[in-house]
Protein backbone atom coordinates (compact mmCIF):
# COMPACT_ATOMS: atom_id res chain seq x y z
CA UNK A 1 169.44 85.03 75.23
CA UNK A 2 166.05 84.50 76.08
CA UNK A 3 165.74 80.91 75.90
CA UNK A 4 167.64 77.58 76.53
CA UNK A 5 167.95 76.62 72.98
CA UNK A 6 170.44 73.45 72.37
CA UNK A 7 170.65 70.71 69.45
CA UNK A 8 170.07 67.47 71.11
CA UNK A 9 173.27 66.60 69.96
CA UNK A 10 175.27 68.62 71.95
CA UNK A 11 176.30 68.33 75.39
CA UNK A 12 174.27 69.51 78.70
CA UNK A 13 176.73 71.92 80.22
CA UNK A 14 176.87 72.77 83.89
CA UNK A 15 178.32 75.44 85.61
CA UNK A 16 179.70 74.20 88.43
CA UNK A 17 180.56 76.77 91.12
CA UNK A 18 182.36 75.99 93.66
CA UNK A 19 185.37 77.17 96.05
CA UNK A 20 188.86 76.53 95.00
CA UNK A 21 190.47 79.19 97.06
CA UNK A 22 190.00 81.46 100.43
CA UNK A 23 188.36 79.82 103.42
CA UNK A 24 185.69 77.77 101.74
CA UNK A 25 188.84 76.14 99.55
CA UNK A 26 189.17 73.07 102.11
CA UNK A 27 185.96 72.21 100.23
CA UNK A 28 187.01 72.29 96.89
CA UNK A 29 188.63 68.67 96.22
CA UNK A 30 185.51 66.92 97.59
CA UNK A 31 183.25 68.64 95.53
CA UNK A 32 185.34 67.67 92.47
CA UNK A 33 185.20 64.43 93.55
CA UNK A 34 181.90 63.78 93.65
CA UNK A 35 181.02 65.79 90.43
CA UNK A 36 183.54 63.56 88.70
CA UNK A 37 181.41 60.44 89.95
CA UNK A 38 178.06 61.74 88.96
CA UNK A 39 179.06 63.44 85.63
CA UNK A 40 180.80 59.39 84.87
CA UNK A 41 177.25 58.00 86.07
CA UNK A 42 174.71 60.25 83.99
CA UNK A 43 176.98 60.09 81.07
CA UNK A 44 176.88 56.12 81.73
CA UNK A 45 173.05 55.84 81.03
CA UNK A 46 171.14 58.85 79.45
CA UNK A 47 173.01 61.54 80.30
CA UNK A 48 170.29 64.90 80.65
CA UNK A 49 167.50 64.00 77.81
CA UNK A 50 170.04 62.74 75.95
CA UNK A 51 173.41 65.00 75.91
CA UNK A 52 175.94 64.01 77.37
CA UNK A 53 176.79 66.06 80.53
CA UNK A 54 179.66 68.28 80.52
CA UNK A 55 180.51 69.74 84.06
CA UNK A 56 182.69 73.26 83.60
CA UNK A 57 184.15 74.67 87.01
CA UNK A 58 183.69 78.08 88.33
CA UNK A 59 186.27 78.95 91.14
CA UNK A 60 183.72 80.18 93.77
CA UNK A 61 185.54 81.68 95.97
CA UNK A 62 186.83 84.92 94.25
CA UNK A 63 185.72 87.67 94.87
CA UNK A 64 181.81 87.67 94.04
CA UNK A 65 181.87 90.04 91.74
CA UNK A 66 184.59 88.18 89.16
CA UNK A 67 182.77 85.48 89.66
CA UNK A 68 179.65 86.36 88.41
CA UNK A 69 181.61 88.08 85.51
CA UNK A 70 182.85 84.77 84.36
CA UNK A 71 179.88 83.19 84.90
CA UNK A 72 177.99 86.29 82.66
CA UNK A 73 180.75 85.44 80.17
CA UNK A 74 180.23 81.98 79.52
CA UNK A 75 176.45 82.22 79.25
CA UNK A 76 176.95 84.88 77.33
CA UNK A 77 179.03 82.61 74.39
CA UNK A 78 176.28 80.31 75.11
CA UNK A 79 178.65 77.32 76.78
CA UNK A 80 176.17 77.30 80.05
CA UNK A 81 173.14 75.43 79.43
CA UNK A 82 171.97 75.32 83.61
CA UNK A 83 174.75 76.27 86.86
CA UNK A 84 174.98 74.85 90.38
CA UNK A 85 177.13 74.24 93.40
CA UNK A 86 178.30 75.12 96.93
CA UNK A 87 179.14 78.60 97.24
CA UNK A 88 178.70 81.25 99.67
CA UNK A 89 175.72 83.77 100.13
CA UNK A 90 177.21 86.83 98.91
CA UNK A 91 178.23 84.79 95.45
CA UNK A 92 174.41 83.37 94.64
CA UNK A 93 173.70 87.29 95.36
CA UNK A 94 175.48 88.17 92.40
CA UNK A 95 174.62 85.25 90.01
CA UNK A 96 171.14 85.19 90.45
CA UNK A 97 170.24 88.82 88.32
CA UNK A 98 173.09 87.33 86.04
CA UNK A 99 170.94 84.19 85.33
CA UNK A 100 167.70 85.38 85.88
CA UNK A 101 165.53 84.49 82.90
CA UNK A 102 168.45 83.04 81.07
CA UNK A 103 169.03 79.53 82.84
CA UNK A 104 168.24 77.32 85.89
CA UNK A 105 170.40 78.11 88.56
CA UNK A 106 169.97 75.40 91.70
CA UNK A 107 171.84 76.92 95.17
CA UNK A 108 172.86 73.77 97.03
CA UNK A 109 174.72 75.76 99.95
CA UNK A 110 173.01 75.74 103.54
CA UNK A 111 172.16 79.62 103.62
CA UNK A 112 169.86 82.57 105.50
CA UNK A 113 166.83 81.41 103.65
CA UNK A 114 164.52 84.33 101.76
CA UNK A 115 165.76 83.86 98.11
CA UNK A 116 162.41 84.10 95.95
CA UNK A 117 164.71 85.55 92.83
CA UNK A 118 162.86 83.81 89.07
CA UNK A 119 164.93 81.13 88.38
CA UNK A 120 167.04 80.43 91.02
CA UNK A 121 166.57 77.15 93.27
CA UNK A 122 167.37 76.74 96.73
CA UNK A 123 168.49 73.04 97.79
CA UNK A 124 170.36 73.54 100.98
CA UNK A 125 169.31 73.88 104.54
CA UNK A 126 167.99 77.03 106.30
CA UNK A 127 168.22 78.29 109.74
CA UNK A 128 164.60 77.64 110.04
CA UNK A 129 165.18 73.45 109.28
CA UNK A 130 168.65 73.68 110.21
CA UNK A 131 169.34 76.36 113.35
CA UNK A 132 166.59 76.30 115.44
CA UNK A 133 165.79 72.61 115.55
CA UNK A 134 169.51 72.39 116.44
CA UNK A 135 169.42 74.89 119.10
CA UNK A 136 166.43 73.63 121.01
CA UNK A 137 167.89 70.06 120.49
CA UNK A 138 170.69 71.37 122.63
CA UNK A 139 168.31 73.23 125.00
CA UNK A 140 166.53 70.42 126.05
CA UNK A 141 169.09 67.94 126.13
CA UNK A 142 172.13 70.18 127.54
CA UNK A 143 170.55 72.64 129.12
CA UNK A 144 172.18 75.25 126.78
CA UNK A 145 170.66 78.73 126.97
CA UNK A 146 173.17 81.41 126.86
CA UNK A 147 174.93 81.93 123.73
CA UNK A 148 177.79 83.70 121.92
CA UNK A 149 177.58 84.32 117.73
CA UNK A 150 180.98 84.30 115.88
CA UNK A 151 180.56 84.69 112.43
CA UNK A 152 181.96 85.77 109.38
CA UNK A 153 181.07 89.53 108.36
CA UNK A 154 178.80 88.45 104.87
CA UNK A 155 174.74 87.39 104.23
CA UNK A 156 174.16 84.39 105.90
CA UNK A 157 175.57 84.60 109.27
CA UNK A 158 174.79 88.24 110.10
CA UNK A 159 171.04 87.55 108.46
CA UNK A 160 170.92 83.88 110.01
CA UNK A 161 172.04 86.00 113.52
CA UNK A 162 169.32 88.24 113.14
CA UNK A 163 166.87 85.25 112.67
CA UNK A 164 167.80 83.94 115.75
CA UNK A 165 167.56 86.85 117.98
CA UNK A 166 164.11 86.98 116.70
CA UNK A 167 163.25 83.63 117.77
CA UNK A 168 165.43 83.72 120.93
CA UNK A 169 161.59 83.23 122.81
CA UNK A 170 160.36 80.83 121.55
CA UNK A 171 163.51 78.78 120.99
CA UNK A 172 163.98 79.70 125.28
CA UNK A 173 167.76 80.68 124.48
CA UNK A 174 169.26 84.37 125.09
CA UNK A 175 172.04 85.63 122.97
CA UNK A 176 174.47 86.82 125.12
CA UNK A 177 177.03 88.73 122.60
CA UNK A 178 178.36 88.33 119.52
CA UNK A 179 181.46 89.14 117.52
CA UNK A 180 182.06 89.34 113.42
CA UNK A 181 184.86 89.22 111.65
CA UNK A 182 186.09 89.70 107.93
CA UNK A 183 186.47 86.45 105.67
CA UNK A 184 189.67 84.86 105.92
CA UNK A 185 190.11 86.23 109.68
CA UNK A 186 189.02 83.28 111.58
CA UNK A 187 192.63 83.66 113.83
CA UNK A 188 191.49 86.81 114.96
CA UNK A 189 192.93 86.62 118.55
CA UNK A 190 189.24 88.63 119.95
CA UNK A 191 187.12 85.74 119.29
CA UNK A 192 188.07 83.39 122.35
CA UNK A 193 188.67 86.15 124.58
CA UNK A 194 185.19 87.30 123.68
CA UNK A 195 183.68 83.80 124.22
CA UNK A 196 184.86 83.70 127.16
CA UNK A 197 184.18 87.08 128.99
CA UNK A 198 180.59 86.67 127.92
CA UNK A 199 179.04 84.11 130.24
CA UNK A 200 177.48 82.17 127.57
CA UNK A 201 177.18 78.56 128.06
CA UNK A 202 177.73 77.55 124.01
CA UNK A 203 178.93 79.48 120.59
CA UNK A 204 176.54 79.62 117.65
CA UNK A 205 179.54 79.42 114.93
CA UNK A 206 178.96 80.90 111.69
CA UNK A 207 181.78 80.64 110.13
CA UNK A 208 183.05 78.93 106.91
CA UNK A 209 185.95 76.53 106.13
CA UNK A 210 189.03 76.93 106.94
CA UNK A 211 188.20 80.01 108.99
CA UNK A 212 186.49 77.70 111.69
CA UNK A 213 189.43 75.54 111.42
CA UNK A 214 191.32 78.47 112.79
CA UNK A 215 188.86 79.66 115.35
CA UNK A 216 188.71 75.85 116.72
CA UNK A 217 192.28 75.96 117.21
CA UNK A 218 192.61 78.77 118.71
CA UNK A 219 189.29 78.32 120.84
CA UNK A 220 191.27 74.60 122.19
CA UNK A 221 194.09 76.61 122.78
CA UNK A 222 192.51 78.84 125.21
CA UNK A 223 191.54 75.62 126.91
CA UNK A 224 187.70 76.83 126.57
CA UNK A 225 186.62 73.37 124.23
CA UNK A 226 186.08 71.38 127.90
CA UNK A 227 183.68 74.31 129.36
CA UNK A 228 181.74 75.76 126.51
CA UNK A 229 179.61 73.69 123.63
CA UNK A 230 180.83 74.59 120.23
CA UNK A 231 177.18 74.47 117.35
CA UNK A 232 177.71 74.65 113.73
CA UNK A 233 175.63 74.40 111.18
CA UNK A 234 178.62 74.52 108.86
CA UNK A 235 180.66 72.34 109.39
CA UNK A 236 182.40 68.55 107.78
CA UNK A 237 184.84 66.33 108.13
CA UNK A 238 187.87 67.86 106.26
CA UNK A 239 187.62 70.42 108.79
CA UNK A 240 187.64 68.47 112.19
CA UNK A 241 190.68 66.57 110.51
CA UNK A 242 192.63 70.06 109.71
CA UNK A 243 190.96 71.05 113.32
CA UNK A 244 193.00 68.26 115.10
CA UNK A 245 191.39 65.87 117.58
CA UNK A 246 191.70 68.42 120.81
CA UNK A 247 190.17 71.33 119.16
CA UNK A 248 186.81 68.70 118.56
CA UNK A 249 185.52 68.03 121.43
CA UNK A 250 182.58 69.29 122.81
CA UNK A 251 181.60 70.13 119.17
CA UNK A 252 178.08 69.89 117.52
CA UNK A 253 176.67 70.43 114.08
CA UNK A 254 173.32 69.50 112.36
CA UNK A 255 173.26 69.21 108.71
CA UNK A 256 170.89 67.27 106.01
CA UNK A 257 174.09 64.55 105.06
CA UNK A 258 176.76 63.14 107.24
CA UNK A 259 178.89 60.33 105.67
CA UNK A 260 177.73 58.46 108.84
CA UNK A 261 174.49 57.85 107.99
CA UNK A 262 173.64 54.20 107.51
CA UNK A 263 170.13 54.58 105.68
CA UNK A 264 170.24 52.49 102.76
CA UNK A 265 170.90 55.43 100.05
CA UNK A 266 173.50 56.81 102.20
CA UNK A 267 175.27 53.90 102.55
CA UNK A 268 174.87 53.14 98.82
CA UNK A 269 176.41 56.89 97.74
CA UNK A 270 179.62 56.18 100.00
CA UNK A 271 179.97 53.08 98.30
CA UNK A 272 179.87 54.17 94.85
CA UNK A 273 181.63 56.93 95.95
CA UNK A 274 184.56 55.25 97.21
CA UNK A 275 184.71 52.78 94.25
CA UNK A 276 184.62 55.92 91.65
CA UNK A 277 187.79 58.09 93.47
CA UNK A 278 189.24 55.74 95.60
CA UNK A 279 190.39 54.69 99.17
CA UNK A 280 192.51 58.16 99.42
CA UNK A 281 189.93 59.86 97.70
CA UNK A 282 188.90 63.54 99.54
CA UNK A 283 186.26 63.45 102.63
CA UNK A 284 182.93 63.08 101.21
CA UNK A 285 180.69 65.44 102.96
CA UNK A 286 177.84 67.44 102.88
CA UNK A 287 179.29 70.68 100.58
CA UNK A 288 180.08 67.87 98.39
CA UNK A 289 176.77 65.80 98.03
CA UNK A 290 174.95 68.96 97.66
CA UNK A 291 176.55 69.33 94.30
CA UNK A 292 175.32 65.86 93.35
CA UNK A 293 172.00 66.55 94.30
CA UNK A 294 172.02 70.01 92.51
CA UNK A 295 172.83 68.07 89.18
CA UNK A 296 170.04 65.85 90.06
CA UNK A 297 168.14 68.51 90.78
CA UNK A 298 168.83 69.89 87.13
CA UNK A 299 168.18 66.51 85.22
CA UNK A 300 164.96 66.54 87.07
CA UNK A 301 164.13 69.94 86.35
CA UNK A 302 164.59 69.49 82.86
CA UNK A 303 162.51 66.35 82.17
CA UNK A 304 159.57 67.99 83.74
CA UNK A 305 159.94 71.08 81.83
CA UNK A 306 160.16 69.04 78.69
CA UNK A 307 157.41 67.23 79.19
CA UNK A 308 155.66 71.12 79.38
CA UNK A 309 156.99 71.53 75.95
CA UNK A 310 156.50 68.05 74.24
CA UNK A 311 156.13 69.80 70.92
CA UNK A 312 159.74 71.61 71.10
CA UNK A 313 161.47 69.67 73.82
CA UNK A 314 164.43 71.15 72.98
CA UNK A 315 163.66 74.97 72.79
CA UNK A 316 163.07 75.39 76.61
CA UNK A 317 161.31 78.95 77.70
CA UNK A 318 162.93 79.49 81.48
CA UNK A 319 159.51 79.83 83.03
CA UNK A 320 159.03 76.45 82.63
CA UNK A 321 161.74 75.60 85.21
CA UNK A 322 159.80 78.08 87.63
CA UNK A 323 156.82 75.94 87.04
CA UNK A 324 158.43 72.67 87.10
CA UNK A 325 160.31 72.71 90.66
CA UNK A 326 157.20 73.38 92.52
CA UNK A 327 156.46 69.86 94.06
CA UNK A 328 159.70 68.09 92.79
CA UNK A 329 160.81 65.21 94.88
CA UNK A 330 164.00 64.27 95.40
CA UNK A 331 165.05 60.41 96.78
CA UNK A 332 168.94 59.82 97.85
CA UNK A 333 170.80 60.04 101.09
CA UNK A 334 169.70 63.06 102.67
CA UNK A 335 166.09 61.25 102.69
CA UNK A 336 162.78 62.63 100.70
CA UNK A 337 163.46 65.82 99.65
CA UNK A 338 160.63 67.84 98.50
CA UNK A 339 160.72 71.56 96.66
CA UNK A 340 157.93 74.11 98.12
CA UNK A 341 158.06 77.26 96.02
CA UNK A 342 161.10 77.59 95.18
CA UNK A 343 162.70 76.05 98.34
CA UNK A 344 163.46 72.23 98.95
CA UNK A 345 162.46 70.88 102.48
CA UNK A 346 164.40 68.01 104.11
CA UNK A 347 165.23 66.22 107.31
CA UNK A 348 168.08 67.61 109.58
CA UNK A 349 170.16 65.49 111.85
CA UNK A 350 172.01 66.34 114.85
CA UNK A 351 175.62 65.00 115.23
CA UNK A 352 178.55 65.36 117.68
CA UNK A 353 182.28 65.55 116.36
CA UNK A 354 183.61 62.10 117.08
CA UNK A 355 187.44 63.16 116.63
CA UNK A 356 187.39 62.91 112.77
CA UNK A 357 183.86 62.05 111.96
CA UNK A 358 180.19 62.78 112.88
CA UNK A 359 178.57 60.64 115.37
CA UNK A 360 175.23 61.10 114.40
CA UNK A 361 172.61 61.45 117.38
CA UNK A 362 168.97 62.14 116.22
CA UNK A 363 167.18 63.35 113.47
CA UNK A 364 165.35 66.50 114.10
């Protein structure tokens, strides 16, 4: 297939990739959430150019090889028209030479930065908006220099590690060890003993879901939360609530959306939010709004590359997405967030774990 090529009559379907199972899971029900809400809310006005949306799930977190066979499969019978979501690294890895040429594909995962792949579109945060601000943040303002990496054994926290080290310099940190374990191994009973033989004054944790639930845990249980400054750039508010309120403290993470923002648009997405799911609906958080702003990301996407094709607007050749998301701006609650290349750029803020929720400090 070698072009999008719908009826307008049909409906815009969206591969929606996310994590139902493994560490990444605790995820999973927010996402859902929130892709309920905007799928009602597009479908409520125009839906994209004029189809009504149609989200179809992926279970992300499979191994990445099935799921980029299912994913193959459908867009193969021609029941994909674009695909998006939160998923890990090693998962976009796969999908992108699956998609390329074929159909958008917007990443909305935080990840190691350095995808340039045709077609694919990078809306999450990378070490360079995300890490480094963070860790000099920290520097300045807690003296933090010496630190220990634990992080899964995938991409983006052995590439993101890497990254670091490099700018260890300029960022005036040193990183004092580091230790890596296999997905799904966040209890491994090494990773507070290591913390805490290497004389580092905070961990850099790179680990996902329910894995850093785990190594929080275990890390409180060693009574080491007190003494040494927890950073992720990975973390949300399911997790400090499966954490538990001891395991929190002393905890840090930066991230483009919080739930505790109080701009105006952020304020206005929790609110619509709560009234589409509910009181007892999951955590919103940022895994989850970064599936509402890939399927914005989409609708955009496609208007501009329709406009490039005003003659056949719905016979779409995929280089016309590639020339589209150059310079596409994005309004909501993460802020202004504006494509270069290939690659969106938005604010980061700073936040502290407030027992279940983000007290957020500064943007960076």
């Amino acid at each position: 297939m070698s072009q999008v090529s719908r009826a307008a009559a049909s409906g815009f379907r969206i591969g929606m990739v996310i994590p139902l199972q493994g560490p990444g899971g605790i995820f999973g029900p927010s996402c859902i959430a929130v892709c309920q809400m905007v799928e009602q809310e597009l479908n409520a006005v125009d839906g994209v150019a004029g189809r009504p949306v149609e989200i179809v799930y992926v279970d992300g977190g499979r191994r990445p090889a099935e799921v980029a066979a299912e994913v193959a499969a459908l867009v193969d019978d021609g029941r994909l028209d674009a695909v998006t979501g939160w998923h890990i690294s090693s998962v976009r890895r796969r999908l992108a030479p699956v998609l390329a040429g074929r159909i958008p594909y917007v990443y909305t995962s935080l990840f190691e930065g350095g995808e340039h792949a045709p077609g694919v579109y990078c809306s999450g945060e990378t070490p360079e908006q995300q890490v480094f601000p963070a860790m000099s943040w920290l520097r300045r303002n807690l003296g933090i220099r010496r630190w220990h990496v634990v992080g899964a054994r995938y991409m983006w926290p052995v590439l993101s590690m890497e990254k670091t080290i490099r700018s260890a310099s300029t960022l005036d940190i040193e990183i004092v060890g580091s230790t890596f374990v296999e997905m799904g191994e966040g209890t491994d009973p090494r990773l507070p003993f290591d913390v805490a033989h290497s004389g580092c004054d905070a961990v850099l944790m790179l680990l996902v879901g329910q894995d850093a639930v785990a190594f929080n845990r275990s890390f409180a249980a060693a009574g080491l939360q007190t003494r040494i400054t927890r950073y992720s750039p990975l973390m949300d508010e399911n997790m400090l609530l499966a954490s538990g309120a001891d395991a929190t403290e002393n905890l840090y993470c930066s991230a483009s959306y919080f739930s505790s923002l109080t701009s105006a648009d952020a304020l206005d997405f929790l609110g619509r939010y709560v009234a589409a799911a509910g009181v007892a609906a999951p955590a919103l958080n940022n895994m989850a709004q970064s599936c509402y702003q890939g399927v914005h990301t989409l609708v955009e996407l496609v208007r501009r590359a329709r406009g490039a094709h005003s003659r056949d607007p719905d016979s779409l050749d995929p280089s016309a997405f590639d020339a589209a998301i150059d310079g596409l701006v994005l309004e909501g609650p993460r802020g202004t967030v504006r494509y270069h290349g290939n690659q969106a750029v938005q604010r980061v803020n700073i936040a502290r774990a407030d027992v279940f929720d983000f007290d957020v400090i500064e943007t960076l």
